[in-house]
C-alpha atoms as a PDB file:
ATOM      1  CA  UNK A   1      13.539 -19.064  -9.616  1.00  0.00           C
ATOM      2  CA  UNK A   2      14.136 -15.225  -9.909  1.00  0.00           C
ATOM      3  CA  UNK A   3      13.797 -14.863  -5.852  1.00  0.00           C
ATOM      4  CA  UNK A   4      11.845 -16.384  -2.697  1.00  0.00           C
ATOM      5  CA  UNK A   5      10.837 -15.359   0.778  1.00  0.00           C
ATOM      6  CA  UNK A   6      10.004 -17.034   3.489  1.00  0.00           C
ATOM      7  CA  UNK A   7       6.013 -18.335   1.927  1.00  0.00           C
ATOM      8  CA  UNK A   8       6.606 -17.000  -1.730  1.00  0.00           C
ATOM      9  CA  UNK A   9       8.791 -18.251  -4.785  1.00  0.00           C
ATOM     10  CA  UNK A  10       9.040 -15.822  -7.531  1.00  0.00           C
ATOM     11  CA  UNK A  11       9.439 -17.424 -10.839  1.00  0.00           C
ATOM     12  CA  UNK A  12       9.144 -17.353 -14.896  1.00  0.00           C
ATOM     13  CA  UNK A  13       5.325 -17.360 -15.485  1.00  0.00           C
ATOM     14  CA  UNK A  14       4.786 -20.569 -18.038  1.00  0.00           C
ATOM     15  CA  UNK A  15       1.745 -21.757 -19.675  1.00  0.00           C
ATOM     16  CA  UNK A  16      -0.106 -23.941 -16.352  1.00  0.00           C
ATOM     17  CA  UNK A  17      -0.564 -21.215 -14.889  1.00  0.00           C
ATOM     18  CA  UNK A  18      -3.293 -20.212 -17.303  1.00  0.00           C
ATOM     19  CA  UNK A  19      -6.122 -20.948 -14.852  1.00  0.00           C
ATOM     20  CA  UNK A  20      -5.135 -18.668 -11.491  1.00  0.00           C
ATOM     21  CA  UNK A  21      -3.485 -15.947 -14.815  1.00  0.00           C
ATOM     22  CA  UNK A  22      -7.188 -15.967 -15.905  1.00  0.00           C
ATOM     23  CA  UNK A  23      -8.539 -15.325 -12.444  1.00  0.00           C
ATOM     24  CA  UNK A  24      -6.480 -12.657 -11.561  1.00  0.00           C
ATOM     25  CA  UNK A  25      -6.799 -11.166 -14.806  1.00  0.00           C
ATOM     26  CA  UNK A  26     -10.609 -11.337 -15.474  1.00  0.00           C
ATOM     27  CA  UNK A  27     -11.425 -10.061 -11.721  1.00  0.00           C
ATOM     28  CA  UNK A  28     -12.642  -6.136 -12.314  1.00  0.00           C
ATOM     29  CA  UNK A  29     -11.369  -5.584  -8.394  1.00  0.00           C
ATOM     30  CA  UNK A  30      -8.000  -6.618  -8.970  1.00  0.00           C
ATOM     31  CA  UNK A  31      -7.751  -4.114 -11.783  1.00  0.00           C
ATOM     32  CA  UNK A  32      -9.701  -1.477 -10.660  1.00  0.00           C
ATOM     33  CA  UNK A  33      -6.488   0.576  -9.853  1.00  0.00           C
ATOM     34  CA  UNK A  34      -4.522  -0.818 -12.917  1.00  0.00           C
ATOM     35  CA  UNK A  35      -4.224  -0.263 -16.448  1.00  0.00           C
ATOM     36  CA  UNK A  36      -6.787  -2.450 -18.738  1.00  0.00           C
ATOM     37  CA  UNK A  37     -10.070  -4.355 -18.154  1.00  0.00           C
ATOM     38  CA  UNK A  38     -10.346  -7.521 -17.085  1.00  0.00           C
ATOM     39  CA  UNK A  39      -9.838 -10.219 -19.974  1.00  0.00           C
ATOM     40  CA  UNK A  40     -11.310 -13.418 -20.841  1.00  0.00           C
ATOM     41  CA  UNK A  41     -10.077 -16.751 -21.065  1.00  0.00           C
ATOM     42  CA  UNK A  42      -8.551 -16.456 -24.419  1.00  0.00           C
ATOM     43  CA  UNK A  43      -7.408 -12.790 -23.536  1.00  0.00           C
ATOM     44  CA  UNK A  44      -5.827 -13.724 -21.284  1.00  0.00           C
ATOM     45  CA  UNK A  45      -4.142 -16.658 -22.680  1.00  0.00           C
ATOM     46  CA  UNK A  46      -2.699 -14.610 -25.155  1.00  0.00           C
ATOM     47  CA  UNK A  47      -1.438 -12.493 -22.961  1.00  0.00           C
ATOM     48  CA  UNK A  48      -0.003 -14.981 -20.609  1.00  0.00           C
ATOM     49  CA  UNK A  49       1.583 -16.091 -24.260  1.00  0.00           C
ATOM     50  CA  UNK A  50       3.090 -13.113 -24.654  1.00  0.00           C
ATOM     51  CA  UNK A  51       4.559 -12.315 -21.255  1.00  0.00           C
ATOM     52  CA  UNK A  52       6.477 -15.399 -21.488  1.00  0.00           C
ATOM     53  CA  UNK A  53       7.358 -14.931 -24.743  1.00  0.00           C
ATOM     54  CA  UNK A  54       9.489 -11.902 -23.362  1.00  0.00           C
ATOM     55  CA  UNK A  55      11.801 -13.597 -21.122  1.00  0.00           C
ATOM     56  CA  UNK A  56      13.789 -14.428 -24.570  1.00  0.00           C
ATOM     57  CA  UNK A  57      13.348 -10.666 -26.156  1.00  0.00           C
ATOM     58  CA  UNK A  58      16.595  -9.005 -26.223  1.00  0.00           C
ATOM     59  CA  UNK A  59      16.454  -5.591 -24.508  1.00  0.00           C
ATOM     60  CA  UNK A  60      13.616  -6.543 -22.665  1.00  0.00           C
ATOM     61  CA  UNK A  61      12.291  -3.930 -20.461  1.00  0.00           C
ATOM     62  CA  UNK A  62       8.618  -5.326 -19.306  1.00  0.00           C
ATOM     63  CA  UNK A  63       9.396  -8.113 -17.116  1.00  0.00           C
ATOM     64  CA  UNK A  64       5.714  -9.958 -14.901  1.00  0.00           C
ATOM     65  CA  UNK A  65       6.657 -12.849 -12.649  1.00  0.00           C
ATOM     66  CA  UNK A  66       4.724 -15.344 -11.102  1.00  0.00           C
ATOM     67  CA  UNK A  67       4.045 -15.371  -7.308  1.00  0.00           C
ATOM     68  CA  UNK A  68       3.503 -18.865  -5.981  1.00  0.00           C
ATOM     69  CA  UNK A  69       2.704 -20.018  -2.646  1.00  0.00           C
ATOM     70  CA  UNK A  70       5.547 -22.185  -1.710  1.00  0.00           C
ATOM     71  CA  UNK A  71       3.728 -24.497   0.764  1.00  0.00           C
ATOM     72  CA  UNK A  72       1.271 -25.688  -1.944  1.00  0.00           C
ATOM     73  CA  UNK A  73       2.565 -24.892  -5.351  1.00  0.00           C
ATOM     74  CA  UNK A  74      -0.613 -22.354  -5.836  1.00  0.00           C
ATOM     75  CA  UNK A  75      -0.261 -19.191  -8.555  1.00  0.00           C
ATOM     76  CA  UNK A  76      -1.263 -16.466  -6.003  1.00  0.00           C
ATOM     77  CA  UNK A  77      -0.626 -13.475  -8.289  1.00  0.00           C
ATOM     78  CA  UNK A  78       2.483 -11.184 -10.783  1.00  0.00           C
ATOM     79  CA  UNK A  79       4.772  -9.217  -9.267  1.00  0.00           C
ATOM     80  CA  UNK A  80       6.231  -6.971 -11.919  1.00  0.00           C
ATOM     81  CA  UNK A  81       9.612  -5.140 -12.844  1.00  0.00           C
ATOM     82  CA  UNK A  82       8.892  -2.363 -16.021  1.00  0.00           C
ATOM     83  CA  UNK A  83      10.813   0.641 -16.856  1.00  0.00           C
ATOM     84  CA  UNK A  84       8.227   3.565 -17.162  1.00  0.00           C
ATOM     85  CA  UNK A  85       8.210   5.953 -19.983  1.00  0.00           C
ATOM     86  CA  UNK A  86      11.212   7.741 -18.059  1.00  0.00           C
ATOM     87  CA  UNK A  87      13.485   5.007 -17.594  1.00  0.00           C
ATOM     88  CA  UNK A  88      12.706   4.482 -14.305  1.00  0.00           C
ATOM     89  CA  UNK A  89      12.567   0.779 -12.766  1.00  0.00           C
ATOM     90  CA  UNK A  90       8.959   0.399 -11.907  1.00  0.00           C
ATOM     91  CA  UNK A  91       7.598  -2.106  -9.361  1.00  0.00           C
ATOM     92  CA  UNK A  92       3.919  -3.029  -9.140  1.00  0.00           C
ATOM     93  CA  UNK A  93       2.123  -6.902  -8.081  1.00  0.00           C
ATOM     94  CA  UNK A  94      -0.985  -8.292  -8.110  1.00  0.00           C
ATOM     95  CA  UNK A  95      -2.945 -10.974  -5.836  1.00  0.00           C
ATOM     96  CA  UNK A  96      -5.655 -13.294  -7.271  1.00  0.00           C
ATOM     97  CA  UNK A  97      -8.286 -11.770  -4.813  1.00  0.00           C
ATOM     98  CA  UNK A  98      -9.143 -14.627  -2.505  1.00  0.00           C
ATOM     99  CA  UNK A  99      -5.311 -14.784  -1.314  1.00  0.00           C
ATOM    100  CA  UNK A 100      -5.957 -10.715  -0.044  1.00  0.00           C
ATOM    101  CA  UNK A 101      -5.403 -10.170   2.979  1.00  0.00           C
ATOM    102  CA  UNK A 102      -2.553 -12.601   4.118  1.00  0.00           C
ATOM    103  CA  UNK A 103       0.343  -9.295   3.683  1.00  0.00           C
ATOM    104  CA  UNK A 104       1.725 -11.223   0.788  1.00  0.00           C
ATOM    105  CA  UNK A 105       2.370  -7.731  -1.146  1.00  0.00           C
ATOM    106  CA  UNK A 106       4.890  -6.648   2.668  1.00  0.00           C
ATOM    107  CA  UNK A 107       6.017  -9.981   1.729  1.00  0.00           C
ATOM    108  CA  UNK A 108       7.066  -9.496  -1.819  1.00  0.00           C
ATOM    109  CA  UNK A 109       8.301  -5.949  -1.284  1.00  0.00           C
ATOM    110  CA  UNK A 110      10.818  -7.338   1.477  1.00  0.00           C
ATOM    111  CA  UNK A 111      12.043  -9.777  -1.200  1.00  0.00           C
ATOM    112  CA  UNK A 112      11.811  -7.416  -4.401  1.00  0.00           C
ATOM    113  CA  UNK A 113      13.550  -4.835  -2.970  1.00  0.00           C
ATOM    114  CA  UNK A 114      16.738  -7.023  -2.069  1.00  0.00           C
ATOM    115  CA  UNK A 115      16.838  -8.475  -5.596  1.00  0.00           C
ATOM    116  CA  UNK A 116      16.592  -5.133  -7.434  1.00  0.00           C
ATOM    117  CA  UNK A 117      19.516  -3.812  -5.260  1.00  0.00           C
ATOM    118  CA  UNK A 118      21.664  -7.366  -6.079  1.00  0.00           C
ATOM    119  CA  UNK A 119      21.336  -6.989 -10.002  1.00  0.00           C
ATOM    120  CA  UNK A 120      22.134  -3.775  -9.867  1.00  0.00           C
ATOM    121  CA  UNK A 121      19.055  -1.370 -10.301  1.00  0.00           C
ATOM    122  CA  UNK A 122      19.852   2.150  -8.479  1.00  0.00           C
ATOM    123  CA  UNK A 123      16.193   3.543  -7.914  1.00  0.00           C
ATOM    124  CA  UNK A 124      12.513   1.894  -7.798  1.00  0.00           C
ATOM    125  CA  UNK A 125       9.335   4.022  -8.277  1.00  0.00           C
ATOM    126  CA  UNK A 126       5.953   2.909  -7.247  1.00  0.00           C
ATOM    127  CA  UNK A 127       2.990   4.168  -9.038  1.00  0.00           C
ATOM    128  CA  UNK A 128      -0.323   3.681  -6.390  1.00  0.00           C
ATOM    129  CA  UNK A 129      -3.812   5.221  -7.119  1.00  0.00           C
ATOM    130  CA  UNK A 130      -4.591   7.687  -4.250  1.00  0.00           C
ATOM    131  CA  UNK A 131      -7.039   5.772  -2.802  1.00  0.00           C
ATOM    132  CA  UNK A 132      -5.268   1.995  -2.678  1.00  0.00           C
ATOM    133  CA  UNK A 133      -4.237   3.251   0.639  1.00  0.00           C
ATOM    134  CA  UNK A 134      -2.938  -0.372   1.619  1.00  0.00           C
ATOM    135  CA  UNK A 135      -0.667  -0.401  -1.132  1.00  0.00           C
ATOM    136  CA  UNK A 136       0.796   3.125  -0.277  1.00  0.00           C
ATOM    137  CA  UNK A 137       1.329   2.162   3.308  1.00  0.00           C
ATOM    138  CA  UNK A 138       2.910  -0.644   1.942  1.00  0.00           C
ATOM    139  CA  UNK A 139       5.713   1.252  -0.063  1.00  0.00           C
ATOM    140  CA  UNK A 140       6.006   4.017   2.600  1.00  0.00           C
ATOM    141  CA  UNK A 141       6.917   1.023   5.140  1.00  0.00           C
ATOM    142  CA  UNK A 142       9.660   0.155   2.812  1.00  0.00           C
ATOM    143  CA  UNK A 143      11.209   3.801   2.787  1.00  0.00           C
ATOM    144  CA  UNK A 144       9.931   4.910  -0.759  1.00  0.00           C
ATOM    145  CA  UNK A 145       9.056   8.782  -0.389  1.00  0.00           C
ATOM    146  CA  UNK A 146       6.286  10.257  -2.207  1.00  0.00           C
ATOM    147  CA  UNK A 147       7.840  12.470  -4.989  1.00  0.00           C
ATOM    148  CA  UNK A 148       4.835  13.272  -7.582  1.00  0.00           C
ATOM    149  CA  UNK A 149       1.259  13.402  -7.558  1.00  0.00           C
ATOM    150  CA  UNK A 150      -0.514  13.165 -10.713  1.00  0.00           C
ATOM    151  CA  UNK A 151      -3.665  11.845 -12.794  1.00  0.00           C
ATOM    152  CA  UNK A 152      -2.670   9.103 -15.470  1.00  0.00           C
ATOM    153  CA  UNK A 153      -3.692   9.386 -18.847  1.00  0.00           C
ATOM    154  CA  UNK A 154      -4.524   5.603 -18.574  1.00  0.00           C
ATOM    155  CA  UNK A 155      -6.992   5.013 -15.853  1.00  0.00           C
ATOM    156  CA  UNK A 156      -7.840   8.526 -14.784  1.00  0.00           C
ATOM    157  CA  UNK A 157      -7.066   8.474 -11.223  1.00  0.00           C
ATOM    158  CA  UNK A 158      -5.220  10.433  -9.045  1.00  0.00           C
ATOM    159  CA  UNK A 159      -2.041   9.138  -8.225  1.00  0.00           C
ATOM    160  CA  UNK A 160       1.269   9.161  -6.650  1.00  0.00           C
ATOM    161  CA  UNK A 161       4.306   8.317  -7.548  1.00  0.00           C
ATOM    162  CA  UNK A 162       6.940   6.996  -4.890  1.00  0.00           C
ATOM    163  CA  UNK A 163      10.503   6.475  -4.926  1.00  0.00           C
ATOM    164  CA  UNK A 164      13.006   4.313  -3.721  1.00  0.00           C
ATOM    165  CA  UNK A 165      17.294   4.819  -3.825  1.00  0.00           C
ATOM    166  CA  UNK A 166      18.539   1.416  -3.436  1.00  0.00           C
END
C-alpha cells in the first residue's frame, strides 16, 4: 500500500486489474482532457504491462497507482506522481467514469498531498485544462495557486498550471 484514506487504498497497479485499467483507459471522456486516445484491450494491456514494469526501474520518475475502493476491493481509477519536463513533481488521477461524482478526486488530494510532503517532495504542480473546472476547484481547495497559463503541445488546450509548496 503506498497510502489510504478514509474509502480509498492507493496501491501498486498489478496485472487483475486489467479489466477496470481497460475501462478507464478506452473511455474517450475520461481522456478528453489528457494526453492520448483511448486504447483497446490489448493497448491497454501493454500499457498496464509497462506501468508496472516501472516500479523496479531505477531512477524512476513516472510513477501511476491504483485507486481502489476499500469497502469492495473495486479498481476505481490511477492517481499519478510524474516529474514534468522541468523537474517538477506532477500530480494528476483518473476515475473509471461511473465512480464520478462520489468527490473521490477531494478524497485522493487530501491523502496525496500528505504522502508527497512525508517522502520528502518540496513542491506539487497540477496541470488542469481550462475548462475541467471541477478539477481546478479541486486543487484551488487544497491551496495550489495558479502560476501559468498555457496551451500544451500535446492536447491543444488551454491550460493552467497550479502549484503547491509542501
Amino acid at each position: 500500500m503506498i497510502f489510504e484514506t478514509k474509502r480509498l487504498l492507493v496501491r501498486k497497479l498489478k496485472h487483475s486489474d486489467i479489466e477496470g485499467f481497460f475501462e478507464l483507459e478506452s473511455n474517450p471522456k475520461v481522456l478528453q482532457y489528457a494526453t492520448g486516445d483511448p486504447k483497446n484491450y490489448e493497448e491497454s494491456k501493454e500499457d498496464l504491462e509497462q506501468l508496472i514494469k516501472r516500479y523496479d526501474t531505477p531512477k524512476n520518475d513516472f510513477w501511476i497507482y491504483a485507486v481502489e475502493n476499500k469497502e469492495n476491493g473495486l479498481f476505481i481509477g490511477t492517481v499519478a506522481l510524474v516529474k514534468d519536463d522541468e523537474g517538477n513533481d506532477e500530480i494528476g488521477y483518473r476515475f473509471i467514469e461511473r465512480f464520478w461524482g462520489n468527490g473521490y478526486a477531494t478524497e485522493i488530494c487530501e491523502g496525496l498531498i500528505p504522502y508527497c510532503k512525508s517522502i520528502g517532495m518540496k513542491k506539487l504542480i497540477g496541470c488542469v485544462v481550462d475548462v475541467n473546472v471541477a478539477s481546478a476547484k479541486i486543487l484551488e481547495r487544497f491551496g495550489f495557486k495558479e502560476i501559468e497559463k498555457f496551451v500544451s503541445d500535446d492536447i491543444g488546450l488551454p491550460e493552467t498550471k497550479y502549484e503547491l509548496i509542501l
